[in-house]
N, C-alpha and C. Protein backbone atom coordinates (compact mmCIF):
# COMPACT_ATOMS: atom_id res chain seq x y z
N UNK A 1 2.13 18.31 -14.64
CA UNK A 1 1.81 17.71 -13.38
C UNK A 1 0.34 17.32 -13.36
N UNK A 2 -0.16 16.09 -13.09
CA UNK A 2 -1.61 15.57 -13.00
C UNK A 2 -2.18 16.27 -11.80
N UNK A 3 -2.97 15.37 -11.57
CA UNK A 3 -3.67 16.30 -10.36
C UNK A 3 -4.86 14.65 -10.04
N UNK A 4 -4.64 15.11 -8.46
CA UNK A 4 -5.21 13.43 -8.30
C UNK A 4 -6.50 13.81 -7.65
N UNK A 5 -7.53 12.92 -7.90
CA UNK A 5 -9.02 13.53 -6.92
C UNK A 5 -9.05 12.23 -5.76
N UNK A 6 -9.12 12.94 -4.44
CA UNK A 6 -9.29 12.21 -3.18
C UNK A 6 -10.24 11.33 -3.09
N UNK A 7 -10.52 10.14 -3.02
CA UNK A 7 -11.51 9.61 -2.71
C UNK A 7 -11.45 8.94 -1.30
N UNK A 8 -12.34 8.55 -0.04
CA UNK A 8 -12.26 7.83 1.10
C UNK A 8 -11.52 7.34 0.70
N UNK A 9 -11.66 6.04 -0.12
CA UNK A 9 -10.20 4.98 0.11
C UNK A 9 -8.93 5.24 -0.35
N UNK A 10 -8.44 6.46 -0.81
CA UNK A 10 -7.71 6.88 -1.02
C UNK A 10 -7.87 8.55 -0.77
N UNK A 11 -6.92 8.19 0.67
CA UNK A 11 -6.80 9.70 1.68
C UNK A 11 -5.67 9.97 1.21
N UNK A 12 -4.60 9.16 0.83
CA UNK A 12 -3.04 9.78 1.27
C UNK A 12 -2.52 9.29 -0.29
N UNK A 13 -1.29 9.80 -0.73
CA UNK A 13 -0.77 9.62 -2.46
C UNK A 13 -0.10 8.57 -1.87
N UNK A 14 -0.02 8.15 -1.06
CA UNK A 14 0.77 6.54 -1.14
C UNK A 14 -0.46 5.62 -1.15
N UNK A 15 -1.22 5.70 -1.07
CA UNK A 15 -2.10 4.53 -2.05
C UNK A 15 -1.63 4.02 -3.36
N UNK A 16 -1.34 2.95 -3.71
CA UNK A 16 -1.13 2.85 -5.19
C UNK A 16 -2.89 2.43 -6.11
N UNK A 17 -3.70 2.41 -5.09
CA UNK A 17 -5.06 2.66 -6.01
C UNK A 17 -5.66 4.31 -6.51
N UNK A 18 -4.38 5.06 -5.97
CA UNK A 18 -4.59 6.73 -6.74
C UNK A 18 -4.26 6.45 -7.99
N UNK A 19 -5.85 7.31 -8.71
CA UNK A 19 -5.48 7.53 -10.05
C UNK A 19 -5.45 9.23 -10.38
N UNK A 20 -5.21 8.97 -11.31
CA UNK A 20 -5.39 10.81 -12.11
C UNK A 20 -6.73 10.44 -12.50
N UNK A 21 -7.69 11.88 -12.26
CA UNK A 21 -8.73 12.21 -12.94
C UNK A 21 -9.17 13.64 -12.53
N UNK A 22 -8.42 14.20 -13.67
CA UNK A 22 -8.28 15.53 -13.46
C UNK A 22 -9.43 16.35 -13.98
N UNK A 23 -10.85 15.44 -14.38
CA UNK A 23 -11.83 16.31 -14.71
C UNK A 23 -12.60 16.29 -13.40
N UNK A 24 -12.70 15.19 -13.19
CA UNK A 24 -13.32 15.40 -11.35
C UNK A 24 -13.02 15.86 -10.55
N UNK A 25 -11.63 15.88 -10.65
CA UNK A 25 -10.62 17.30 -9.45
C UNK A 25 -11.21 18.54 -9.90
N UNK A 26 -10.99 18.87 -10.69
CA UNK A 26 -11.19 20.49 -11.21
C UNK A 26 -12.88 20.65 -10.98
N UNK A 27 -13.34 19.67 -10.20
CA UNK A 27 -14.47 20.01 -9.54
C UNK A 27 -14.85 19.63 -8.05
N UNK A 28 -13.76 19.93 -7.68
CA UNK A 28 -13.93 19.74 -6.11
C UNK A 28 -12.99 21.09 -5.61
N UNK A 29 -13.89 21.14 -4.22
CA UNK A 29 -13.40 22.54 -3.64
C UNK A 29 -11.65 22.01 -3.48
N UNK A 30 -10.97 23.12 -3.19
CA UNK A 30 -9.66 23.20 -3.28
C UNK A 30 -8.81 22.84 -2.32
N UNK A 31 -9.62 22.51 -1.26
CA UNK A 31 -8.94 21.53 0.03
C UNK A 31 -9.26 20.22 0.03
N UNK A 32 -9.55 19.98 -1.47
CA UNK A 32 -9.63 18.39 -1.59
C UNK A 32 -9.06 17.57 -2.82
N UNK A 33 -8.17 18.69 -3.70
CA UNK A 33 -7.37 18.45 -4.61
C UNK A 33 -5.98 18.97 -4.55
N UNK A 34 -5.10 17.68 -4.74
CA UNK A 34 -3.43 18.50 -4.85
C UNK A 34 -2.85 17.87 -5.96
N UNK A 35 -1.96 18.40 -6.19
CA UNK A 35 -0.68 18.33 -7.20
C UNK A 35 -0.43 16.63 -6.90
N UNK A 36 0.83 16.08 -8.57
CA UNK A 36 0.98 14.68 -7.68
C UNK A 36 1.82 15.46 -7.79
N UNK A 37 2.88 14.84 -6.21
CA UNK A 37 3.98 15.39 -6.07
C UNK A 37 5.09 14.61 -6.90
N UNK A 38 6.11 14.79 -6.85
CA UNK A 38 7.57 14.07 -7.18
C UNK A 38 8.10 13.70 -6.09
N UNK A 39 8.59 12.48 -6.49
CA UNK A 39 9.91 11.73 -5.00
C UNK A 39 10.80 11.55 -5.19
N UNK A 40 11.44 11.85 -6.49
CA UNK A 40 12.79 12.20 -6.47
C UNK A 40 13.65 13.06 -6.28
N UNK A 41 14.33 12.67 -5.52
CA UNK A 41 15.37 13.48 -4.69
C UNK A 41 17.06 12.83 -5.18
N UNK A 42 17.51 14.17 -4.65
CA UNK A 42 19.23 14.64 -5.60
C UNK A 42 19.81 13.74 -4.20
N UNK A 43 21.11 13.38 -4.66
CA UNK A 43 22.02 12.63 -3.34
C UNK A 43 21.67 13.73 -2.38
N UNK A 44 22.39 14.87 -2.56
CA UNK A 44 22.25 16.10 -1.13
C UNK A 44 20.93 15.60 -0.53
N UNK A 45 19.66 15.61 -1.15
CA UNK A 45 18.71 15.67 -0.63
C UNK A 45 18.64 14.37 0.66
N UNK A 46 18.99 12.60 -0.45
CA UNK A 46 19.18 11.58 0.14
C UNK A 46 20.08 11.56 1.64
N UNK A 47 21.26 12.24 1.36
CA UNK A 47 21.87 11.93 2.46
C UNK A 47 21.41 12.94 3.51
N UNK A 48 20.52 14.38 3.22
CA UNK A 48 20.29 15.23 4.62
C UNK A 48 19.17 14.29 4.66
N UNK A 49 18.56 13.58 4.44
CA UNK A 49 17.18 13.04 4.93
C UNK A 49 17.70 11.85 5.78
N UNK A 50 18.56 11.11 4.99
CA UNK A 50 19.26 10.09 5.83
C UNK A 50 19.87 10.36 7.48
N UNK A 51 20.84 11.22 7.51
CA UNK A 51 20.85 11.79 8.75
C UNK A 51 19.90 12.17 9.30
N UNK A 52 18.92 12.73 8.86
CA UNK A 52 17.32 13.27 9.92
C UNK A 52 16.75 12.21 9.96
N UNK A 53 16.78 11.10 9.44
CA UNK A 53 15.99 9.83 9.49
C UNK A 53 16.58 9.10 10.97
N UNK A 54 18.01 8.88 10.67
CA UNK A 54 18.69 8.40 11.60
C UNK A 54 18.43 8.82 13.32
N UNK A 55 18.30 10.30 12.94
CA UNK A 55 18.33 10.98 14.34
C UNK A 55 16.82 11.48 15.13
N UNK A 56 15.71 10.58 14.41
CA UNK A 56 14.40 10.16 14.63
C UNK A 56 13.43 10.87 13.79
N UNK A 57 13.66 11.70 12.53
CA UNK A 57 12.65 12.24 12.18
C UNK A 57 12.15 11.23 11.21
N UNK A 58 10.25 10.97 11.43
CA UNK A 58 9.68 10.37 10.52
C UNK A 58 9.70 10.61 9.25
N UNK A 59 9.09 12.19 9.29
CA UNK A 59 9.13 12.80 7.88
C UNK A 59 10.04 12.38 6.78
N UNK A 60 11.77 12.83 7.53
CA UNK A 60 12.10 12.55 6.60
C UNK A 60 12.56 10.49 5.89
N UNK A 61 12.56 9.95 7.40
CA UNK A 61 12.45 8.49 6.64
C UNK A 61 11.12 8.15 5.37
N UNK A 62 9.94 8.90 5.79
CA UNK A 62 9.11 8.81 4.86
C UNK A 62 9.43 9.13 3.33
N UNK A 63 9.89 10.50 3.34
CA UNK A 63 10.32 10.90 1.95
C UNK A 63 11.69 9.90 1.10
N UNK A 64 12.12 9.39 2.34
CA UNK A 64 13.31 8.44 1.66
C UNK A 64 12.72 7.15 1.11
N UNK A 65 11.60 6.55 1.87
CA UNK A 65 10.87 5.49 1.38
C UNK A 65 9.85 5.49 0.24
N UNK A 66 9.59 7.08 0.13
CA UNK A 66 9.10 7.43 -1.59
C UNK A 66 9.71 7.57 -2.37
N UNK A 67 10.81 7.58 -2.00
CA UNK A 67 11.55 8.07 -3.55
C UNK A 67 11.92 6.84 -3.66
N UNK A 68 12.20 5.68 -3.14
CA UNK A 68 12.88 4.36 -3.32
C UNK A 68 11.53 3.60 -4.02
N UNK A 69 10.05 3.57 -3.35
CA UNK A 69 9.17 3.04 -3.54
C UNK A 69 9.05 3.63 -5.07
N UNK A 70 9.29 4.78 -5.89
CA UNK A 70 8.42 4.99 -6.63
C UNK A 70 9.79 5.21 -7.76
N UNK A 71 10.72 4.63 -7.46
CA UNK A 71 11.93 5.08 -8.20
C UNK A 71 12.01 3.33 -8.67
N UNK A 72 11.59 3.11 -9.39
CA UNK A 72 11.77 1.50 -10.30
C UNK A 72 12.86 1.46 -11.71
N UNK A 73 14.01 1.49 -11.67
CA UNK A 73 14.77 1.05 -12.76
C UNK A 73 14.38 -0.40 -13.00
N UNK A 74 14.86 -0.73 -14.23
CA UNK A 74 15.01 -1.97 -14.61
C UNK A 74 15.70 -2.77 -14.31
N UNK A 75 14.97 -3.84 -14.05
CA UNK A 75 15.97 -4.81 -13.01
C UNK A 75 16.37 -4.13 -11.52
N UNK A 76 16.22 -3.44 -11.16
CA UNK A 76 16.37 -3.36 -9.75
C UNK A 76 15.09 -3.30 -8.94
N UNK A 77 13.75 -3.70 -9.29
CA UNK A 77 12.97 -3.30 -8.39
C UNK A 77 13.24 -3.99 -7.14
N UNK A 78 13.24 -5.17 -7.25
CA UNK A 78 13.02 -5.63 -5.42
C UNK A 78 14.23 -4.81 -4.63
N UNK A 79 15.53 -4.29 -5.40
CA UNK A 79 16.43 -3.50 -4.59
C UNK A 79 15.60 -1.95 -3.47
N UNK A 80 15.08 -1.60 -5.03
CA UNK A 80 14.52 -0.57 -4.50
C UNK A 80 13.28 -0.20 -3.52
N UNK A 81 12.51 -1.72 -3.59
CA UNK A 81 11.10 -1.71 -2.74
C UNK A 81 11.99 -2.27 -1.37
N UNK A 82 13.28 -2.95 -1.64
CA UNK A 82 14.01 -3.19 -0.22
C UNK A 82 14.69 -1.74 0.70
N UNK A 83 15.00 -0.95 0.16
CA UNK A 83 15.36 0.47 0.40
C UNK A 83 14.13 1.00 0.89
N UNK A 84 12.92 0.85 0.36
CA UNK A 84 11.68 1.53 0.49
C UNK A 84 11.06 1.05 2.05
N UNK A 85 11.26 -0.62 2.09
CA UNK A 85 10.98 -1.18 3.18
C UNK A 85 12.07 -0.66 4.59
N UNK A 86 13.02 -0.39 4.06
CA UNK A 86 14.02 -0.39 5.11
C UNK A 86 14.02 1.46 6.49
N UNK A 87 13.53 2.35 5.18
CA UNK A 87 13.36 3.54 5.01
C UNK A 87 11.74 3.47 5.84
N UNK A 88 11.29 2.69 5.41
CA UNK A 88 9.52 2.89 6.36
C UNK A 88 9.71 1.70 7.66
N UNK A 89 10.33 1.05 7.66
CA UNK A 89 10.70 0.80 8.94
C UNK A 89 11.51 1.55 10.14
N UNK A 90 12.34 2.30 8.95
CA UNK A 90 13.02 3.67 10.37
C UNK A 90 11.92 4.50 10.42
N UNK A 91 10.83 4.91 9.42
CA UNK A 91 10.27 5.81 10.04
C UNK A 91 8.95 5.46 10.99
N UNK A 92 8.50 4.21 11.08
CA UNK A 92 7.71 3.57 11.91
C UNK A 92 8.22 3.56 13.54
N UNK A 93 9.52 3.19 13.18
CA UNK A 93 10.15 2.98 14.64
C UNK A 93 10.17 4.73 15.39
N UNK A 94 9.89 5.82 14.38
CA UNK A 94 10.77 6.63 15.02
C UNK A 94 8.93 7.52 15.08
N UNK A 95 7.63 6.81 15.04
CA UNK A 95 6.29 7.02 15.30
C UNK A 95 5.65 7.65 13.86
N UNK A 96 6.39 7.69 12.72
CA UNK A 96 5.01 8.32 11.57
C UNK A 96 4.14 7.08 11.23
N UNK A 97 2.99 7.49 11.40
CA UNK A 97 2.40 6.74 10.97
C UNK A 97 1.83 6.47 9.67
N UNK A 98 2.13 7.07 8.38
CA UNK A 98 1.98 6.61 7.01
C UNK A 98 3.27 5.82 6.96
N UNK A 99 4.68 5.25 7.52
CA UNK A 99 5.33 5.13 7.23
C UNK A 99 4.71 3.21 7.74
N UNK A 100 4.31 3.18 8.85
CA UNK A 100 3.74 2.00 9.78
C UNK A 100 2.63 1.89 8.43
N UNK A 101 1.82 2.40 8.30
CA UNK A 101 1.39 1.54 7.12
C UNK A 101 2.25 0.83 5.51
N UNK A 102 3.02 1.93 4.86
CA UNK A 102 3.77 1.45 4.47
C UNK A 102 4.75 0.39 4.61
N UNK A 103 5.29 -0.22 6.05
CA UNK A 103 5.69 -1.08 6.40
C UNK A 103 5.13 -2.30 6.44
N UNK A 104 3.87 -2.32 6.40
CA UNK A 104 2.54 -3.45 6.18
C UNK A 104 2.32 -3.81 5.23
N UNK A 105 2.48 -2.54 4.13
CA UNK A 105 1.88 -2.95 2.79
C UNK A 105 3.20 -3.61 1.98
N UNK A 106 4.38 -3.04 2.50
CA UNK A 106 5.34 -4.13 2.14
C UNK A 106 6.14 -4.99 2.25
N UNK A 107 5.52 -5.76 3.69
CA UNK A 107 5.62 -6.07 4.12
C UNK A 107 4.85 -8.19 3.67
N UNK A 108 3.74 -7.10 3.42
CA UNK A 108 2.25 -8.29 3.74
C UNK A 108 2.49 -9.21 2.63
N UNK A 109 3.11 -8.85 1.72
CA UNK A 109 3.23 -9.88 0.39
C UNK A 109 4.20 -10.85 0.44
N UNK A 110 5.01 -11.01 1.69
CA UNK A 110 5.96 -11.34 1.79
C UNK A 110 5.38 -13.22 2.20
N UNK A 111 6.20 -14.71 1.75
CA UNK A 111 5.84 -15.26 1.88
C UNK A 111 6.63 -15.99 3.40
N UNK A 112 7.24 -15.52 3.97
CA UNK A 112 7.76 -15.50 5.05
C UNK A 112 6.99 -15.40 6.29
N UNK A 113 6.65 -16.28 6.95
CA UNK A 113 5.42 -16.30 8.03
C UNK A 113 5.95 -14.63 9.19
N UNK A 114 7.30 -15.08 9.91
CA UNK A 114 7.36 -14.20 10.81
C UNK A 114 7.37 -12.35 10.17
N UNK A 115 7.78 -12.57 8.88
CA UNK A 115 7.52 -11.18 7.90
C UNK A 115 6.01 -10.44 7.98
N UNK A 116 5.31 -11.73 7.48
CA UNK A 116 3.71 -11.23 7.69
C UNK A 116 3.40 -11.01 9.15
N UNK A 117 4.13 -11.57 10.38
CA UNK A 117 3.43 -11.44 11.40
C UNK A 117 4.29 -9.87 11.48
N UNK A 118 4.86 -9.50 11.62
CA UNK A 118 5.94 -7.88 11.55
C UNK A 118 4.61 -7.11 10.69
N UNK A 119 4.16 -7.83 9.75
CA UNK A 119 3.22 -6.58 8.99
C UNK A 119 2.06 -6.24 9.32
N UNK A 120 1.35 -6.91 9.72
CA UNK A 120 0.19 -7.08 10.58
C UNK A 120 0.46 -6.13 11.88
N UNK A 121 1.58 -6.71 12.61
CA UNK A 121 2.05 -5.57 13.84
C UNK A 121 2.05 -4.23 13.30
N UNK A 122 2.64 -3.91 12.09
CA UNK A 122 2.69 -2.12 11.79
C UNK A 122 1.35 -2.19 11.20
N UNK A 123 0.19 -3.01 10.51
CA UNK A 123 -0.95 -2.52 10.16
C UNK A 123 -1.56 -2.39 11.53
N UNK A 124 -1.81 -3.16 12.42
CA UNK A 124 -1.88 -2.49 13.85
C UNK A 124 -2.01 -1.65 14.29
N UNK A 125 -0.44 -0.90 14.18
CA UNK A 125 -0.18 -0.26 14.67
C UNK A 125 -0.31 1.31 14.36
N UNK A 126 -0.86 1.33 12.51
CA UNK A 126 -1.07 2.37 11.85
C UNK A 126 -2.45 2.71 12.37
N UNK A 127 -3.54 1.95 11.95
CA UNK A 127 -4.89 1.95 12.85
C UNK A 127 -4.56 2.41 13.96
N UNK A 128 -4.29 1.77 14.58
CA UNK A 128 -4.21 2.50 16.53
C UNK A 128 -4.12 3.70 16.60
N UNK A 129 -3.13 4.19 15.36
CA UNK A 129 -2.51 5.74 15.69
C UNK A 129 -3.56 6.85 14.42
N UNK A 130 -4.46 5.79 14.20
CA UNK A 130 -5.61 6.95 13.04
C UNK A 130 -5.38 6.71 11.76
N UNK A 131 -4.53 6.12 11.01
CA UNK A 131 -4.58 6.31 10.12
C UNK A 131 -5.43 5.86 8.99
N UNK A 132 -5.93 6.55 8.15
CA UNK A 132 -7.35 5.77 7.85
C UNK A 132 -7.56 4.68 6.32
N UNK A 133 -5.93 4.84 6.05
CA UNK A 133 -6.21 3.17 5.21
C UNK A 133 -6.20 2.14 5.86
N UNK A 134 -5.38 2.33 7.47
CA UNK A 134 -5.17 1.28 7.95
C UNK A 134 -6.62 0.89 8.58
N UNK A 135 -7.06 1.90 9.41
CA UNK A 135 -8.34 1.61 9.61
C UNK A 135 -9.38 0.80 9.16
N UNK A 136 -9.16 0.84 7.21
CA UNK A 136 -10.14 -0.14 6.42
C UNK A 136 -9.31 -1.24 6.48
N UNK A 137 -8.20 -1.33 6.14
CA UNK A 137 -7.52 -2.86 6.06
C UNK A 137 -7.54 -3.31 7.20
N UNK A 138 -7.39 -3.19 8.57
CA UNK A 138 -7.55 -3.53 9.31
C UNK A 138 -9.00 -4.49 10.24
N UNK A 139 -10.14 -4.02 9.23
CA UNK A 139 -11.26 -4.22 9.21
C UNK A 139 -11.37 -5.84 8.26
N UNK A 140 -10.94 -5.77 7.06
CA UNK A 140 -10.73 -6.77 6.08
C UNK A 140 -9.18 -7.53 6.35
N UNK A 141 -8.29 -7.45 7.27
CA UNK A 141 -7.75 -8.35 7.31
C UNK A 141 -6.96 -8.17 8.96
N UNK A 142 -7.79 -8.68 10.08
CA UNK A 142 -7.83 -8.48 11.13
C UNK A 142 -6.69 -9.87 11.69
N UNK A 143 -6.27 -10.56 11.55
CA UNK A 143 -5.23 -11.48 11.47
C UNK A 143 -4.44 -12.10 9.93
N UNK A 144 -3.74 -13.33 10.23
CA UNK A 144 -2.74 -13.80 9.60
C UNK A 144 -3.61 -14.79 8.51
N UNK A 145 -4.84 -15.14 9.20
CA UNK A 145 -5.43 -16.10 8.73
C UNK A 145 -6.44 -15.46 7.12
N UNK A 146 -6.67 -14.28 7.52
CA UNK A 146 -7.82 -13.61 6.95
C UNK A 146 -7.27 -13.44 5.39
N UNK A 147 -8.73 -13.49 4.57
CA UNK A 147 -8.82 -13.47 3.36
C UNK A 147 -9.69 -11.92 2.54
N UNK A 148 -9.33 -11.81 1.35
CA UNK A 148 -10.13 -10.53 0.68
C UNK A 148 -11.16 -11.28 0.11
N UNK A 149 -12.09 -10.56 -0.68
CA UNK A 149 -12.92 -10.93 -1.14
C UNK A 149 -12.40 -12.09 -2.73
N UNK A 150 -13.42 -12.21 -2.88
CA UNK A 150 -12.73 -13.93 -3.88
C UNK A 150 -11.51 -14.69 -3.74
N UNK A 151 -11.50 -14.86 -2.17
CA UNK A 151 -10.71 -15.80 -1.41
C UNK A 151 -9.04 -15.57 -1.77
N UNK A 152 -8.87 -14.30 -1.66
CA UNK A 152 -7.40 -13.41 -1.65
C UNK A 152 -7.21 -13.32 -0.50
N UNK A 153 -5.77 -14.11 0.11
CA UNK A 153 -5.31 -13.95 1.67
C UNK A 153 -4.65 -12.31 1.62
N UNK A 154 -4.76 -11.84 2.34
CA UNK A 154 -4.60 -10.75 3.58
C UNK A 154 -2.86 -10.51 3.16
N UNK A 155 -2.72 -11.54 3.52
CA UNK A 155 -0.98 -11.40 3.86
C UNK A 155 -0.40 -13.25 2.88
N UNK A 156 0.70 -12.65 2.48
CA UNK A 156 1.14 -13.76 1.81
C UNK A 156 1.78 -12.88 0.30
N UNK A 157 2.25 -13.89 -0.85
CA UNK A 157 2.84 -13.75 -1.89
C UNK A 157 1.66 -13.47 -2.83
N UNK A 158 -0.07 -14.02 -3.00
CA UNK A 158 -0.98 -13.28 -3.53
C UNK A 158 -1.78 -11.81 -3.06
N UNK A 159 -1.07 -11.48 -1.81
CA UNK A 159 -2.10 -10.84 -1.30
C UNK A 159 -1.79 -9.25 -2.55
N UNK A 160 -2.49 -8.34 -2.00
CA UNK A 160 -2.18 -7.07 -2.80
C UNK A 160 -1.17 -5.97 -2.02
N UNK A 161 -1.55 -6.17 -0.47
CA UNK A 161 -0.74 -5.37 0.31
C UNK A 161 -1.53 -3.86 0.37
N UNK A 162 -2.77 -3.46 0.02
CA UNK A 162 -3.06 -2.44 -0.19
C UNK A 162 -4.11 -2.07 0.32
C-alpha cells in the first residue's frame, strides 16, 4: 500500500493530481498522512451501497462513484466514468459534497453546452458547501466562458476537469 503526502491542492484522494511520495509522508506528523485506500468493492458490497445510495446516503453513493471512477477495464472506460458520473450525481442530490465536486469534474469535459452548464452548477455548489478544491477551481473558472492558464477552457472537451 503507498502512502500519499497531502498537499493544499490536494486535500481529498479524489484528486487525480495525488501522487505517491512516500519519502515526504514519512515525514509529516501523522494527521497528515494516510494509506491509499482501495475502491473496489465485491457485488454484496455494490448492491448494500446501492440501496443506501438510493435511500439518501451520500457516503455511500460516493464509495459507488470510486469504485466505478477508478475501476478502468479495457474498453469500457467511458462505461465506467458513466457509472461514476451517475453514482456522484445521486450523491450530490442527496448533499455530499466531494460527490458535487466530482460531478463537475466529470462533468466539465463534456462538449455538450447544457452538460457544462450542470457542472459549473455542482462546482458551485461544492464551494458554497466548503469544499476546498472547489473553492480553488471555482476561483480559476468562475463561469462557462473562463479559461486556465495557456488559454485551456474551464469546461469543454480540452478542459482537465480538475
Amino acid at each position: 500500500m503507498g502512502i500519499l503526502k497531502l498537499v493544499p491542492t490536494c486535500l481529498v484522494l479524489l484528486s487525480l493530481n495525488c501522487l505517491a511520495d512516500e519519502r515526504a509522508a514519512a515525514s509529516l506528523p501523522a494527521d497528515r498522512v494516510v494509506s491509499q485506500p482501495s475502491y473496489q468493492l465485491s457485488a454484496e458490497a455494490i448492491k448494500r451501497f446501492s440501496e443506501e445510495a438510493y435511500k439518501g446516503s451520500g457516503d455511500a453513493a460516493v464509495k459507488l462513484s470510486d469504485h466505478y471512477f477508478y475501476s478502468l477495464p479495457k474498453g469500457k472506460i467511458p462505461q465506467m466514468r458513466q457509472k461514476s458520473l451517475d453514482w456522484a450525481l445521486i450523491g450530490a442530490e442527496n448533499g455530499h459534497v466531494r460527490a458535487m465536486y466530482r460531478a463537475y469534474q466529470l462533468m466539465s469535459v463534456s462538449d455538450q453546452r447544457p452538460v457544462q452548464t450542470r457542472s459549473l452548477f455542482w462546482l458551485q455548489q461544492a464551494a458554497k458547501n466548503g469544499d476546498a478544491d472547489a473553492l480553488v477551481q471555482i476561483k480559476e473558472c468562475p463561469n462557462l466562458e473562463a479559461k486556465r492558464p495557456f488559454d485551456i477552457p474551464c469546461f469543454g472537451p480540452q478542459s482537465t476537469g480538475e
